[in-house]
N, C-alpha and C. Protein backbone atom coordinates (compact mmCIF):
# COMPACT_ATOMS: atom_id res chain seq x y z
N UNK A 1 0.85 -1.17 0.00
CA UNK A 1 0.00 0.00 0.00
C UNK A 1 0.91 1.24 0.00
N UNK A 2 0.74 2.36 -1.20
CA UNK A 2 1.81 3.01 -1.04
C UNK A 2 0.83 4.49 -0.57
N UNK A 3 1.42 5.54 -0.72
CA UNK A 3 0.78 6.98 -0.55
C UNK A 3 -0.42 7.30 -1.12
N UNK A 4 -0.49 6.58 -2.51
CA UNK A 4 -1.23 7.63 -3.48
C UNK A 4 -2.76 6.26 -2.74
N UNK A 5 -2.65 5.04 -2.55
CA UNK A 5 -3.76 4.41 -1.55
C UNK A 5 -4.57 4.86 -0.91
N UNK A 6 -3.65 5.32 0.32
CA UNK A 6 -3.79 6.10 1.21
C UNK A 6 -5.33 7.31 0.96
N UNK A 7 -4.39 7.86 0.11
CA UNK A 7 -4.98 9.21 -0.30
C UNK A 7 -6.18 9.10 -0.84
N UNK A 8 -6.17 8.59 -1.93
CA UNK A 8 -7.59 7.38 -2.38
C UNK A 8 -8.41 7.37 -1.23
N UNK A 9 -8.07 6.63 -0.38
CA UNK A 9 -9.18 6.16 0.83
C UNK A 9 -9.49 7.07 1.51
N UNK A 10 -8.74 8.18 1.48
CA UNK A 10 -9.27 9.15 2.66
C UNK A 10 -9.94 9.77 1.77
N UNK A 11 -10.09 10.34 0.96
CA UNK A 11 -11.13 11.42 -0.26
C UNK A 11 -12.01 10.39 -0.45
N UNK A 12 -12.01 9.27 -0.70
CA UNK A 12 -12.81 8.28 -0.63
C UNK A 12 -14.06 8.20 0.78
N UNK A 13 -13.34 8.49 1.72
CA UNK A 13 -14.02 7.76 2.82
C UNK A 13 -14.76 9.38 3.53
N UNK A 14 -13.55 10.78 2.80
CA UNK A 14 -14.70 11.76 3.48
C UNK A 14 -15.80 12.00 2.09
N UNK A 15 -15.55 11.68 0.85
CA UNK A 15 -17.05 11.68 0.11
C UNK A 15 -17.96 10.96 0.39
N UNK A 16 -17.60 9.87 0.99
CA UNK A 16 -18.64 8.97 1.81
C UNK A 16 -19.78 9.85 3.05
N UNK A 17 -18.63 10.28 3.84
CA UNK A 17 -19.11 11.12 4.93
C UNK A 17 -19.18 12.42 4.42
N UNK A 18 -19.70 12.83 3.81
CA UNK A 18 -20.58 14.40 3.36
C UNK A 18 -21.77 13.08 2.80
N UNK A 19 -21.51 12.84 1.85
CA UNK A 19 -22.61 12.10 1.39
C UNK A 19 -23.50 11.70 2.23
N UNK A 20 -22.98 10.94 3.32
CA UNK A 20 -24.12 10.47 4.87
C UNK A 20 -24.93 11.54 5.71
N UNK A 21 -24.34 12.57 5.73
CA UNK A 21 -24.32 13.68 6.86
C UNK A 21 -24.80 14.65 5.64
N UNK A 22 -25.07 15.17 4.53
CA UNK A 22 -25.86 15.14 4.23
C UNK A 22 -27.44 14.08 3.56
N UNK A 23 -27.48 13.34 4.10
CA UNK A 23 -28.67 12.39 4.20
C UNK A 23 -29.17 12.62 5.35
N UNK A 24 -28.62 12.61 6.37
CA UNK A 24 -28.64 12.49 7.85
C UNK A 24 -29.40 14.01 7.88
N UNK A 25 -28.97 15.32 7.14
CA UNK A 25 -29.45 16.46 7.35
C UNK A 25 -30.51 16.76 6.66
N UNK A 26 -30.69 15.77 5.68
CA UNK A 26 -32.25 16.41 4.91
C UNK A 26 -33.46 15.37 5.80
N UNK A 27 -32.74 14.68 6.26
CA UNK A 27 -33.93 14.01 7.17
C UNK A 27 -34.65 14.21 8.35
N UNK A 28 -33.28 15.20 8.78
CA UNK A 28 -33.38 15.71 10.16
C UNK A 28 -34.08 17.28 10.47
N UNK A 29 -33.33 18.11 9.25
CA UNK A 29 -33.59 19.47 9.27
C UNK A 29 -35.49 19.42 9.50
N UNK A 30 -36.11 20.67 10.10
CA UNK A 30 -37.36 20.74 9.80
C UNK A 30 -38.21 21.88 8.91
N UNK A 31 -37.52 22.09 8.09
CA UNK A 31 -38.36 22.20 6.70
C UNK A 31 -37.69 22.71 5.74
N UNK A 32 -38.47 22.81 4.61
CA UNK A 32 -37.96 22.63 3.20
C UNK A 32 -36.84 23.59 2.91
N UNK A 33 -36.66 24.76 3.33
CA UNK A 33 -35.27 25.32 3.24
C UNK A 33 -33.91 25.14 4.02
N UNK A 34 -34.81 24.68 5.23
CA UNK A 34 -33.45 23.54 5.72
C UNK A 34 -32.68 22.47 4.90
N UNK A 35 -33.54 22.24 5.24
CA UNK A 35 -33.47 20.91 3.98
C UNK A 35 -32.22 21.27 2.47
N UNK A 36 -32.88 22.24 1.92
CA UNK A 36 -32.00 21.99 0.41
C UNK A 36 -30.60 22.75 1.60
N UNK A 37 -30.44 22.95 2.63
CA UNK A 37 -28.52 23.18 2.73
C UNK A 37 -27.81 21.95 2.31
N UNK A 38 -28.37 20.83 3.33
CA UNK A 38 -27.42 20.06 3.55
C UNK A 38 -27.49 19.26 1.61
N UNK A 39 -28.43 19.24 1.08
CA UNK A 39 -28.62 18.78 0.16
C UNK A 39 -27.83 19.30 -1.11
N UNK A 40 -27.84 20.42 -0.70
CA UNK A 40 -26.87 21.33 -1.92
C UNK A 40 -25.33 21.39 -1.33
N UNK A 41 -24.93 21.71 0.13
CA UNK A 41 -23.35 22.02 0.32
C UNK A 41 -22.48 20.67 0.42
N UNK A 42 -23.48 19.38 1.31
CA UNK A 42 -22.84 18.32 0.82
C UNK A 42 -22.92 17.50 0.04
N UNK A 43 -24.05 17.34 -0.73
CA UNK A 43 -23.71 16.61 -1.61
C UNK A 43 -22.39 17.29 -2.78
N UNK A 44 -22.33 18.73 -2.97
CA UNK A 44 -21.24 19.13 -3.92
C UNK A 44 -20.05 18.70 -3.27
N UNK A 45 -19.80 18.93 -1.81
CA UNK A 45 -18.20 18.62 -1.30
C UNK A 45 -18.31 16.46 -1.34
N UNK A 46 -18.93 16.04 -1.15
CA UNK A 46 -19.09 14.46 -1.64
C UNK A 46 -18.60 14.15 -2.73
N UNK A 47 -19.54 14.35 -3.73
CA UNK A 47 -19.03 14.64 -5.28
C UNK A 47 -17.43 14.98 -5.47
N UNK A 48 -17.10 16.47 -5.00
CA UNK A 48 -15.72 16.87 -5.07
C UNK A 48 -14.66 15.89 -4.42
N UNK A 49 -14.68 15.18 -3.30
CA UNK A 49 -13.67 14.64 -2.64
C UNK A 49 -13.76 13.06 -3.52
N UNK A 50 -14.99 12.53 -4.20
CA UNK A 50 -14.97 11.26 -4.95
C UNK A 50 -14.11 11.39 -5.83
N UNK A 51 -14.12 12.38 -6.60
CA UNK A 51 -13.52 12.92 -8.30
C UNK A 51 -12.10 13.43 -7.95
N UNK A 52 -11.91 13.81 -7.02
CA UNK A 52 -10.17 14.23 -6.14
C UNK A 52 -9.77 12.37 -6.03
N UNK A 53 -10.57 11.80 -5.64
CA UNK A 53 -9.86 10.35 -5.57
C UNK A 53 -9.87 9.83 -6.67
N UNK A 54 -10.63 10.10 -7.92
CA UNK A 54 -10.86 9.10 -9.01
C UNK A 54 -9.32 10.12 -10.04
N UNK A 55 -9.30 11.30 -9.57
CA UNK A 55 -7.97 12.37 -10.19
C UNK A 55 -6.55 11.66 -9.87
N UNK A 56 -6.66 11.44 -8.37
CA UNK A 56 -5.54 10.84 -8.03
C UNK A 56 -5.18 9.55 -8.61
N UNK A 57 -5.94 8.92 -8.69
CA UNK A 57 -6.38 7.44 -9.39
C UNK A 57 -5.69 7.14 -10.69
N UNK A 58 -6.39 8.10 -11.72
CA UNK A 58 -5.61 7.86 -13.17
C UNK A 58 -4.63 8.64 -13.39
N UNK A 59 -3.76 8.92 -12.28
CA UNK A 59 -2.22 9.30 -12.80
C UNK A 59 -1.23 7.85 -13.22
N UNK A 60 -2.17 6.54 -12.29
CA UNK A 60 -1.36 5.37 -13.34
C UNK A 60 -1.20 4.97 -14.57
N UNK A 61 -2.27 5.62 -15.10
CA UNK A 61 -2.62 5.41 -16.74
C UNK A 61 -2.38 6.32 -17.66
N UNK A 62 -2.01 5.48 -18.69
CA UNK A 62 -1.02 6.21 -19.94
C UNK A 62 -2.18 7.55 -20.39
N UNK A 63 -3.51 7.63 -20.27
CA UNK A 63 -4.36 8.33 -21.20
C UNK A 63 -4.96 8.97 -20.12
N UNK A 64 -3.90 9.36 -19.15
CA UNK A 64 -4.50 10.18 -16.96
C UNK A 64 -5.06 11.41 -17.69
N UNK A 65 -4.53 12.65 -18.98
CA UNK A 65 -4.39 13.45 -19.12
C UNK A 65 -6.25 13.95 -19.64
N UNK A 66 -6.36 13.10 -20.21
CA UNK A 66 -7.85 13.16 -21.45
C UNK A 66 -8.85 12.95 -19.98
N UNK A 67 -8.59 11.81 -18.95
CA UNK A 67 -9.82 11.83 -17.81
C UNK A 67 -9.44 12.88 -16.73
N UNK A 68 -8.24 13.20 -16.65
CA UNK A 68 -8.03 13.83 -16.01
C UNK A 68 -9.02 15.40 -16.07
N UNK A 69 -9.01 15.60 -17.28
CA UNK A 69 -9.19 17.06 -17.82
C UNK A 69 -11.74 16.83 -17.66
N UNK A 70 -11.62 15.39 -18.01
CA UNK A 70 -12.85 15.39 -18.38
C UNK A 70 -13.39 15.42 -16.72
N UNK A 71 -12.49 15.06 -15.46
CA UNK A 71 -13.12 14.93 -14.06
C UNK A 71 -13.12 16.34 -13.57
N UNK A 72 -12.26 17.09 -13.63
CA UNK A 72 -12.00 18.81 -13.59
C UNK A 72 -13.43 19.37 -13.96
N UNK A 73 -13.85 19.04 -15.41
CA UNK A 73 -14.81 20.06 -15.72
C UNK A 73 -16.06 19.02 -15.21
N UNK A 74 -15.80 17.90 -15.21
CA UNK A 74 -17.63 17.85 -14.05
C UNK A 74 -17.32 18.54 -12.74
N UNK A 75 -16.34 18.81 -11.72
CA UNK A 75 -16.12 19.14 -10.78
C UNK A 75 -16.72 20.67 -11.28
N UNK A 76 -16.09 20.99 -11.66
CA UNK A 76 -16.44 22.68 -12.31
C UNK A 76 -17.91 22.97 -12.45
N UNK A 77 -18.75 22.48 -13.08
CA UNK A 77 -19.75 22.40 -13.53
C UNK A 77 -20.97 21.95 -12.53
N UNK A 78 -20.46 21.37 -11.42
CA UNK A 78 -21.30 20.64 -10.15
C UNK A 78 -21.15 21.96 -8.71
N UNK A 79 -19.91 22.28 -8.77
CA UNK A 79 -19.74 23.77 -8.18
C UNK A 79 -20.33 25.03 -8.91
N UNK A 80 -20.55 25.13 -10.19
CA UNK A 80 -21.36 25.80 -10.31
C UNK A 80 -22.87 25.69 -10.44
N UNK A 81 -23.14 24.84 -10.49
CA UNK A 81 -24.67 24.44 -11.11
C UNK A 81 -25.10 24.22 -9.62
N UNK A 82 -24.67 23.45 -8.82
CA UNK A 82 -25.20 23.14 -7.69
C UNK A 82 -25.78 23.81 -6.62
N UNK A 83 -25.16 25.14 -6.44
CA UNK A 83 -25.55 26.46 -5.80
C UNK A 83 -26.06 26.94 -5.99
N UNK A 84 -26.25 27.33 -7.78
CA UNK A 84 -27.28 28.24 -8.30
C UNK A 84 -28.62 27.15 -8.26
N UNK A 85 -28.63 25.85 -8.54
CA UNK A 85 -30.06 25.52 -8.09
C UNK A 85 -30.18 25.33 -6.96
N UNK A 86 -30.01 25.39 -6.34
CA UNK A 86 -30.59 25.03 -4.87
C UNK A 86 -31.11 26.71 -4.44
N UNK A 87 -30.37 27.81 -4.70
CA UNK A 87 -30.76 29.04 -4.69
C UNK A 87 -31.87 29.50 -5.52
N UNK A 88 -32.49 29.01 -6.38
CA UNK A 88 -33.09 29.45 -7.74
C UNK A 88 -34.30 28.21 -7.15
N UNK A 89 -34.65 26.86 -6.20
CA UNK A 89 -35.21 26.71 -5.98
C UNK A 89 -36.03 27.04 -4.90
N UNK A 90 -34.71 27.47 -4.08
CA UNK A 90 -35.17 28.01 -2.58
C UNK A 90 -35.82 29.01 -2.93
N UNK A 91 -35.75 30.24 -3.67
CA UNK A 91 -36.54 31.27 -3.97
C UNK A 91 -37.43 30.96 -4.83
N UNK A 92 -37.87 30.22 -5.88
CA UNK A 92 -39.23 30.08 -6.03
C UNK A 92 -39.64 29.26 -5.46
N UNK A 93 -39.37 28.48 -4.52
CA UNK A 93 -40.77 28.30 -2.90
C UNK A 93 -40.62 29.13 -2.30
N UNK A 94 -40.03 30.34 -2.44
CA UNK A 94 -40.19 31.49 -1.06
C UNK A 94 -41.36 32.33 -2.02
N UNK A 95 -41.17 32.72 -3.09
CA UNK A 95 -42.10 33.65 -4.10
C UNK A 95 -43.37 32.56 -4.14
N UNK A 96 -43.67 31.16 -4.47
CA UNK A 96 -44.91 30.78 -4.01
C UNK A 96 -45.47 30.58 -2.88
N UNK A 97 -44.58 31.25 -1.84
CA UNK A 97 -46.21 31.37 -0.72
C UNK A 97 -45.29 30.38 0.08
N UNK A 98 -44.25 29.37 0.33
CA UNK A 98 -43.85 28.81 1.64
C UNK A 98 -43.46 30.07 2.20
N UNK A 99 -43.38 29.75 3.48
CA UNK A 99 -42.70 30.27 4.60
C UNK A 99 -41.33 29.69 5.09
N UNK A 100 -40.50 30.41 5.71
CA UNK A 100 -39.55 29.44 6.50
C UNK A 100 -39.76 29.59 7.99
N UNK A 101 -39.45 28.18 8.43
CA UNK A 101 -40.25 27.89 9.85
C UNK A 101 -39.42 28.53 10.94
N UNK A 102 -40.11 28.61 11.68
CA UNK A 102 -39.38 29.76 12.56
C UNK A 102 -39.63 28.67 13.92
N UNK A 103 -39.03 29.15 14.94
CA UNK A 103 -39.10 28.31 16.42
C UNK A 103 -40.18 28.57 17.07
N UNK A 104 -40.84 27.03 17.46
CA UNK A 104 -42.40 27.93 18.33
C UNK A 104 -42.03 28.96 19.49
N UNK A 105 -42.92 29.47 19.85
CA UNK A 105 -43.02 30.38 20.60
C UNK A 105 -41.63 31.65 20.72
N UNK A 106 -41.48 32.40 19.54
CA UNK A 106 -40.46 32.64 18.90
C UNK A 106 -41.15 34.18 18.75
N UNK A 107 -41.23 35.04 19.58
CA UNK A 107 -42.07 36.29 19.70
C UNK A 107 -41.69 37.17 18.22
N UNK A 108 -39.97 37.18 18.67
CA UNK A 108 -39.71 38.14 17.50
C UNK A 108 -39.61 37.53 15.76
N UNK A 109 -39.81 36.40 15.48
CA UNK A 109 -40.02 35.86 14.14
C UNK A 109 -41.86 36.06 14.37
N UNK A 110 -42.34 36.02 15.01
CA UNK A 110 -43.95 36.07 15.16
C UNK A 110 -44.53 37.62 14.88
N UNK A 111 -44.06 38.38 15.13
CA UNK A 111 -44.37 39.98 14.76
C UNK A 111 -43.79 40.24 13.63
N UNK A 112 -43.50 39.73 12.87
CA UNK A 112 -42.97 40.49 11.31
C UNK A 112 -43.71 39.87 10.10
């Protein structure tokens, strides 16, 4: 087992854990704008730390350069796309009429 293993398993094992912990947070949060955080910040850092291990990965292979370049721009493209929807959904359920939930008995979210 040399370094580049190693390294593998750990980007490996924390895309695992964003991946869980966000599961763990859309299940837990209580309501729908809770909800899309964990759904939008970890699933993108999950994603990112998988594709950091699958980067590290094909530096053994003669043709690292062509996947290399093609794992970059999904990374690219998942950091950008991923924020703007989760933002672009959160606000049209705020413009149709949800609310975001506030804490019971919560005086000052209750007067506005």
């Amino acid at each position: 087992m040399n370094a580049m293993d190693i390294a593998v398993g750990i980007f490996l094992a924390l895309g695992c854990f964003f991946a869980l912990t966000g599961a763990v947070g859309i299940v837990r949060m209580p309501d729908f704008f809770s909800r899309l955080h964990p759904a939008g910040k970890n699933d993108t850092l999950a994603v990112t730390s998988i594709m950091i291990a699958l980067l590290i990965r094909t530096v053994e292979y003669d043709y690292h350069w062509t996947v290399a370049t093609k794992l970059l721009l999904i990374v690219g493209i998942i950091f950008v796309t991923a924020p703007a929807a989760s933002h672009a959904i959160s606000k049209a359920a705020f413009l149709d009429g949800l609310k975001p939930w506030t804490k019971p008995g919560d005086t000052e979210a209750s007067n506005e």
